[in-house]
Protein backbone atom coordinates (compact mmCIF):
# COMPACT_ATOMS: atom_id res chain seq x y z
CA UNK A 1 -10.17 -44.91 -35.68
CA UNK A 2 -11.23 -42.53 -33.72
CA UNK A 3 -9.15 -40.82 -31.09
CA UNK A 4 -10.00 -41.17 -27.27
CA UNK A 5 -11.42 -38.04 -25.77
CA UNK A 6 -8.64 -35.96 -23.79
CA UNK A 7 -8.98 -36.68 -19.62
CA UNK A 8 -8.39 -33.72 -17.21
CA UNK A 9 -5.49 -34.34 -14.97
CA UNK A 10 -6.78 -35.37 -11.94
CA UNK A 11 -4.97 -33.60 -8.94
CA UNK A 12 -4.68 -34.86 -5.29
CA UNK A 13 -7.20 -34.01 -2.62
CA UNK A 14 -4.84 -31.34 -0.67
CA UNK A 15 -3.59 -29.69 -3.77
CA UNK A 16 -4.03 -25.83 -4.80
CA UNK A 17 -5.30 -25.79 -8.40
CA UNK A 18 -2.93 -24.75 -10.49
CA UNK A 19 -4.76 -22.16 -12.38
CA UNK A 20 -5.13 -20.50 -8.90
CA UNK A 21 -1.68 -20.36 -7.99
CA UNK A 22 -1.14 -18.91 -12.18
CA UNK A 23 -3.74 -16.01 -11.48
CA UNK A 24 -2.44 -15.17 -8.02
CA UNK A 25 0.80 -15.02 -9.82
CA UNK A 26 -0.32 -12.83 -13.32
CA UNK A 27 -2.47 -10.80 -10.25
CA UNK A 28 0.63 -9.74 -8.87
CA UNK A 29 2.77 -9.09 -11.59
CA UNK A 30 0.75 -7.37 -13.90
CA UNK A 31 -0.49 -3.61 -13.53
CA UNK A 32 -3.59 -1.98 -12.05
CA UNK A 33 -4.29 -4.64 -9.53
CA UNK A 34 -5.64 -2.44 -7.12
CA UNK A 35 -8.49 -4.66 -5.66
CA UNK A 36 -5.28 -6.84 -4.13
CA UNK A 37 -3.39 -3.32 -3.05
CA UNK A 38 -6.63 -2.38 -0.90
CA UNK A 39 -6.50 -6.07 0.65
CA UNK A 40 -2.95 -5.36 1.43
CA UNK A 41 -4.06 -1.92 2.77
CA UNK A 42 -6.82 -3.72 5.20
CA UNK A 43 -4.36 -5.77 6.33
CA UNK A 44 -2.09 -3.18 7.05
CA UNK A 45 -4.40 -1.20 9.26
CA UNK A 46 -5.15 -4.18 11.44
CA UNK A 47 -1.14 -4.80 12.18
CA UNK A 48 -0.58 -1.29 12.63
CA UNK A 49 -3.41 -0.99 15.26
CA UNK A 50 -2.38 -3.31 17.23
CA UNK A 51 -0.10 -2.18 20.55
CA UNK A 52 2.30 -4.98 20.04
CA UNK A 53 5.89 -2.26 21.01
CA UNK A 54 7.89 -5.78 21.10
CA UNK A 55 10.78 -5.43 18.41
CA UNK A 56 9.44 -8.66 16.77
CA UNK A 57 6.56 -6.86 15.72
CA UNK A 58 8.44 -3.88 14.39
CA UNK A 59 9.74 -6.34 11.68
CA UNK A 60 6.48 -8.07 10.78
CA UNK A 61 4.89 -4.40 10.54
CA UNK A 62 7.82 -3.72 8.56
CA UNK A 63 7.17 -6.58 6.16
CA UNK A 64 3.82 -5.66 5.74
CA UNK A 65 3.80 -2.30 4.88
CA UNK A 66 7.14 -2.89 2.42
CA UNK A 67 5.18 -5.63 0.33
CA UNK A 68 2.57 -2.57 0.41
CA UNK A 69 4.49 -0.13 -1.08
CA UNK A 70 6.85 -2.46 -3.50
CA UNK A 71 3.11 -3.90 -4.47
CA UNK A 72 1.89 0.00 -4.99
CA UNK A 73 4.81 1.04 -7.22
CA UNK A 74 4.95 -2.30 -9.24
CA UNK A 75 1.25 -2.27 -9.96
CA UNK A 76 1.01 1.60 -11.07
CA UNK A 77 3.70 0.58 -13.56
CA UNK A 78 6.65 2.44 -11.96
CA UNK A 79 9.70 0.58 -13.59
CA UNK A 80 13.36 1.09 -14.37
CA UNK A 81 15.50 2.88 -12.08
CA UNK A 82 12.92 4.03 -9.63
CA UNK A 83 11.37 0.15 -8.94
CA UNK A 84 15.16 -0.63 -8.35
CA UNK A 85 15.93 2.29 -6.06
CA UNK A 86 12.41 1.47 -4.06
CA UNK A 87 13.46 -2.19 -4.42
CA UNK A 88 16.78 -1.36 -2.75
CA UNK A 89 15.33 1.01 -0.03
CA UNK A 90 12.93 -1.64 1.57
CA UNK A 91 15.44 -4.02 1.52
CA UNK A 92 17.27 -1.73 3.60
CA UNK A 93 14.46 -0.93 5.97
CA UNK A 94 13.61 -4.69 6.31
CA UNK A 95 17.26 -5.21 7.09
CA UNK A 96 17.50 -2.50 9.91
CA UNK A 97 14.28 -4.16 11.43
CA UNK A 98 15.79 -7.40 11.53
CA UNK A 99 18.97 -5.75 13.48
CA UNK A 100 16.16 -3.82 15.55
CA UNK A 101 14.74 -7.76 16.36
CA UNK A 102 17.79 -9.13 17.54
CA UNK A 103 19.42 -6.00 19.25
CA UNK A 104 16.32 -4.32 20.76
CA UNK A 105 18.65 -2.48 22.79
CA UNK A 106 19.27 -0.12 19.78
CA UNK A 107 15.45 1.13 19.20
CA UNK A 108 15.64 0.81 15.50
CA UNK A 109 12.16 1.32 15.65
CA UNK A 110 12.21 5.34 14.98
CA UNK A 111 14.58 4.50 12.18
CA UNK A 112 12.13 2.45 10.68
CA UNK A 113 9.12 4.25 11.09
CA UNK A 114 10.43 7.00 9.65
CA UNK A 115 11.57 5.60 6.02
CA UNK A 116 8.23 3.54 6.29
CA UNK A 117 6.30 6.47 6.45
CA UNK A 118 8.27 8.16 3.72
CA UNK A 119 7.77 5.24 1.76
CA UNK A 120 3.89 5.08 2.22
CA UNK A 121 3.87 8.96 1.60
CA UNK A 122 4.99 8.63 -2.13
CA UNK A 123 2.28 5.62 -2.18
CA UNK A 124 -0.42 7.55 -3.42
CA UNK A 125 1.39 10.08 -5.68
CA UNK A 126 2.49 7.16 -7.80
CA UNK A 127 -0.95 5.64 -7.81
CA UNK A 128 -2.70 8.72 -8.75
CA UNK A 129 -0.28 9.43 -11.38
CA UNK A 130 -1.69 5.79 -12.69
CA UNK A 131 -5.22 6.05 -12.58
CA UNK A 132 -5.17 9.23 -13.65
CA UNK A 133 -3.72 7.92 -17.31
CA UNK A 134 -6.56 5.39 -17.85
CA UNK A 135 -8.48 5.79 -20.94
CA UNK A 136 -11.56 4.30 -19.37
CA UNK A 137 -12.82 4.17 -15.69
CA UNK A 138 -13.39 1.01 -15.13
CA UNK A 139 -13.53 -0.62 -11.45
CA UNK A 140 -9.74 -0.78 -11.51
CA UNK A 141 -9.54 2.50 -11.23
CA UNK A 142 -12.11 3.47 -8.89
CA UNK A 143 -10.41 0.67 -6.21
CA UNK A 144 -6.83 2.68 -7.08
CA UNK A 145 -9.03 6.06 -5.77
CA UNK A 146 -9.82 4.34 -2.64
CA UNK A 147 -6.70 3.14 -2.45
CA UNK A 148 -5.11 6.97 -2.08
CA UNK A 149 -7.52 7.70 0.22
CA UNK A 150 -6.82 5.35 2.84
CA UNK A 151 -2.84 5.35 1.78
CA UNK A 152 -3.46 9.28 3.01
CA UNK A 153 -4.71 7.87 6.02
CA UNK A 154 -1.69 5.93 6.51
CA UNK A 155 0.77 8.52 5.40
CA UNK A 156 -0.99 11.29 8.00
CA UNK A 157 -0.64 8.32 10.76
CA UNK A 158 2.93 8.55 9.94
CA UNK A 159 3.83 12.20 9.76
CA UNK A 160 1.63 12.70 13.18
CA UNK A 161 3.32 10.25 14.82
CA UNK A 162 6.97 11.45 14.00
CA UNK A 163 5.79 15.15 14.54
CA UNK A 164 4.92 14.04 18.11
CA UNK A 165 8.48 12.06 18.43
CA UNK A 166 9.87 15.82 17.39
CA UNK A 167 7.78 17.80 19.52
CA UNK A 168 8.97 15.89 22.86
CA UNK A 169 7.24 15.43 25.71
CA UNK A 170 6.79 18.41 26.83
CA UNK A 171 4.94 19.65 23.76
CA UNK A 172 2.42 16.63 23.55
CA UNK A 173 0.56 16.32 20.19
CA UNK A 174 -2.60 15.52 21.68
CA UNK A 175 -5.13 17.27 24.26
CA UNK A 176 -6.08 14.51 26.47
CA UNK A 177 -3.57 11.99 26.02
CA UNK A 178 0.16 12.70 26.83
CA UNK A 179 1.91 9.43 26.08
CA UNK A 180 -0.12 8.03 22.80
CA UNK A 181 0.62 4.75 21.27
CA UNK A 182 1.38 4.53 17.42
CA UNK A 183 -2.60 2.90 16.78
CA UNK A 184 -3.72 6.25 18.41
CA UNK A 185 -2.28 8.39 15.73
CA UNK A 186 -3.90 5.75 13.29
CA UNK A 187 -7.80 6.19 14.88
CA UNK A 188 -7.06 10.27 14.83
CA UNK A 189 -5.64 10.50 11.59
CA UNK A 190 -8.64 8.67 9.60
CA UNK A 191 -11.39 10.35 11.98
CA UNK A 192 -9.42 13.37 10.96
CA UNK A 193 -9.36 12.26 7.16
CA UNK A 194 -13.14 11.45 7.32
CA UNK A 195 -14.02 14.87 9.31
CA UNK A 196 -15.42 12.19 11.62
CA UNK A 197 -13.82 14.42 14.88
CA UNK A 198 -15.21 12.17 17.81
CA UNK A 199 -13.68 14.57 19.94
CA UNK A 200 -11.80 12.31 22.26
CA UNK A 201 -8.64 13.03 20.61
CA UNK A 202 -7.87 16.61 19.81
CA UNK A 203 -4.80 18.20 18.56
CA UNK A 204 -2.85 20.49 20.78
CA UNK A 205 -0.68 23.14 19.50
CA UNK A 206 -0.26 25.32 16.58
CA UNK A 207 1.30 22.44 14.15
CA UNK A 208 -1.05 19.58 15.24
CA UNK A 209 -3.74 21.68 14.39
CA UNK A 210 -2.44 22.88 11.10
CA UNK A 211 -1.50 19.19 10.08
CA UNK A 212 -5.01 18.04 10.71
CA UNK A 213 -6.82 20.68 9.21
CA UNK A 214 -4.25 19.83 6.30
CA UNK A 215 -5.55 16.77 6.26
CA UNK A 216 -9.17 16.96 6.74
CA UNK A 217 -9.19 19.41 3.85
CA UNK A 218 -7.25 17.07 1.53
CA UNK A 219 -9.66 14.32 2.62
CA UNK A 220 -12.72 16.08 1.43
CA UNK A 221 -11.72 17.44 -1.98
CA UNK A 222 -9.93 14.14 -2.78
CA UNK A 223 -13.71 12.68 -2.05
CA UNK A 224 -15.97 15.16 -3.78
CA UNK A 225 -13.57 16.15 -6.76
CA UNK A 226 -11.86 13.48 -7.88
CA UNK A 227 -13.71 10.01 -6.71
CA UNK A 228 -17.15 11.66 -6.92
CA UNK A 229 -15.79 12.18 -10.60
CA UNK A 230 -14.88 8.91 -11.11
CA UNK A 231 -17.72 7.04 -9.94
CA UNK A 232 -19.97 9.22 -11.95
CA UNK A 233 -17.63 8.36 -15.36
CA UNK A 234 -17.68 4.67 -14.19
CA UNK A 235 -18.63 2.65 -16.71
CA UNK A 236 -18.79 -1.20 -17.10
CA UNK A 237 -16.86 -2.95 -19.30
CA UNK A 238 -18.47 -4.91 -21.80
CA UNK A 239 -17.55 -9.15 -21.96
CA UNK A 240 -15.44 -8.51 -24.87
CA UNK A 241 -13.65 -5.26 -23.33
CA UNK A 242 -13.44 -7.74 -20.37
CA UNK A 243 -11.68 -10.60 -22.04
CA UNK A 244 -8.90 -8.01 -23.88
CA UNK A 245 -8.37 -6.43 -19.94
CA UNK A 246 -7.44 -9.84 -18.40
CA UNK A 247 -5.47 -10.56 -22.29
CA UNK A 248 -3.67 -7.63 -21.54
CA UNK A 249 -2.66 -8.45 -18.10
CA UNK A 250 -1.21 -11.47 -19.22
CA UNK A 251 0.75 -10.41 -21.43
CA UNK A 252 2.19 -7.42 -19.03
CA UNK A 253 2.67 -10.49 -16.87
CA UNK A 254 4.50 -12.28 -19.18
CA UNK A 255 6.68 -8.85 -20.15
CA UNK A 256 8.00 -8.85 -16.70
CA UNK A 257 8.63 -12.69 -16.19
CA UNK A 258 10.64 -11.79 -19.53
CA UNK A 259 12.31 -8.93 -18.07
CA UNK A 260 13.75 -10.73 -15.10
CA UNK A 261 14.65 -13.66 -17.23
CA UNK A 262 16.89 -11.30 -19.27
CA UNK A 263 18.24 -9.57 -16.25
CA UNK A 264 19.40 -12.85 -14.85
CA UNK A 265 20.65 -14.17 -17.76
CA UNK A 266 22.85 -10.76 -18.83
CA UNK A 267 26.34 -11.40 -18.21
CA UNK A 268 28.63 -8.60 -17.16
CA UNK A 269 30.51 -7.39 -19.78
């Protein structure tokens, strides 16, 4: 007698396939998953654009940029003590933002920009240090080259923006604008980056200057060194190449799940 064939399970109308919700998950956990660390990167420039100075908004920038950066180190394959000290660190940022949201009286916000620039600054050192150990370029590792470029953009938006906070008012950072907001160190430091120089923003002084022609300088050999490099050693990865990748993943996936199992279940001694 023959058995009856096997029958999908049939899920409800409003439910997430599950298989989504498993490769979101492997996605994240796994390494070089750079494609979703330049989403996270987009995402970040729109929230830090925006001129939103309530404290609220300090903490959801906050979250955003620390799932950034804990996203950045996990997927270059930073583990061990440095993941834990990074873990730690955010969690300590993310708590002095939620004192910042409930005492605004404080202005945690410095505080916080500060360590999140320092934190986005190290970004693309540890993500160059990964793509830079790849056997093969494949399209993993040309997203992790964009992904240091605009991280540089970020960092730069950073270090501007605390150099101005130093500098005082009475040394203003820019030219034409006296009191900038934090999104206006954000449009000069990628027209800066890209050598763009619209010219309605122009440093003023001796250290704004130097920091942007630091910059502008990095930008271009990062561009026509190392990702023109890249792009020309690109090469696609055949179907069987393809299937051992996303094997691989999985199982890196499945190391970590492991990792943290054993973590939780070790007993102190």
């Amino acid at each position: 007698m023959n058995d009856p064939p096997d029958r999908e399970p049939r899920s409800s109308p409003g439910a997430v396939p599950r298989f989504t919700r498993s490769a979101l998950r492997e996605t994240v956990r796994a390494s070089d998953s750079y494609g979703l660390l330049l989403f996270l990167l987009l995402i970040n420039y729109v929230v830090l654009a925006a001129n939103e100075q309530a404290e609220w908004f300090v903490l959801v920038r906050t979250v955003v940029v620390a799932a950034t950066v804990l996203l950045a180190f996990h997927t270059s394959h930073v583990r061990g003590r440095w993941l834990t000290f990074i873990r730690v660190a955010v969690a300590v940022v993310a708590l002095v933002a939620i004192i910042g949201a409930f005492l605004p009286g404080l202005r945690w916000s410095d505080a916080v920009s500060l360590l999140l620039g320092i934190f986005i600054a190290a970004s693309p050192v540890v993500v160059l240090n990964r793509i830079l150990r790849h056997e093969q370029v494949g399209i993993e590792t040309i997203l992790g080259a964009i992904c240091v470029y605009v991280l540089l953009g970020l960092a730069f938006a950073f270090f501007d923006d605390g150099m101005a906070a130093i500098l005082g008012p009475h040394h203003p950072f820019f030219a034409q604008n006296s009191h900038p907001e934090s999104s206006d160190f954000l449009y000069f430091s990628f027209i800066t980056l890209t050598t763009t120089g619209y010219g309605d923003l122009t440093p003023l002084g001796n250290a704004p200057r130097t920091a942007s022609v630091f910059e502008a300088v990095i930008g271009q050999v990062f561009l026509v060194t190392l990702v023109a490099r890249l792009v020309a050693l690109y090469k696609p990865r055949s179907r069987a190449e393809d299937l051992a990748a996303q094997a691989a993943r999985r199982d890196d996936a499945g190391d970590h799940r492991a990792e943290n199992v054993t973590h939780e279940n070790e007993e102190p001694s």
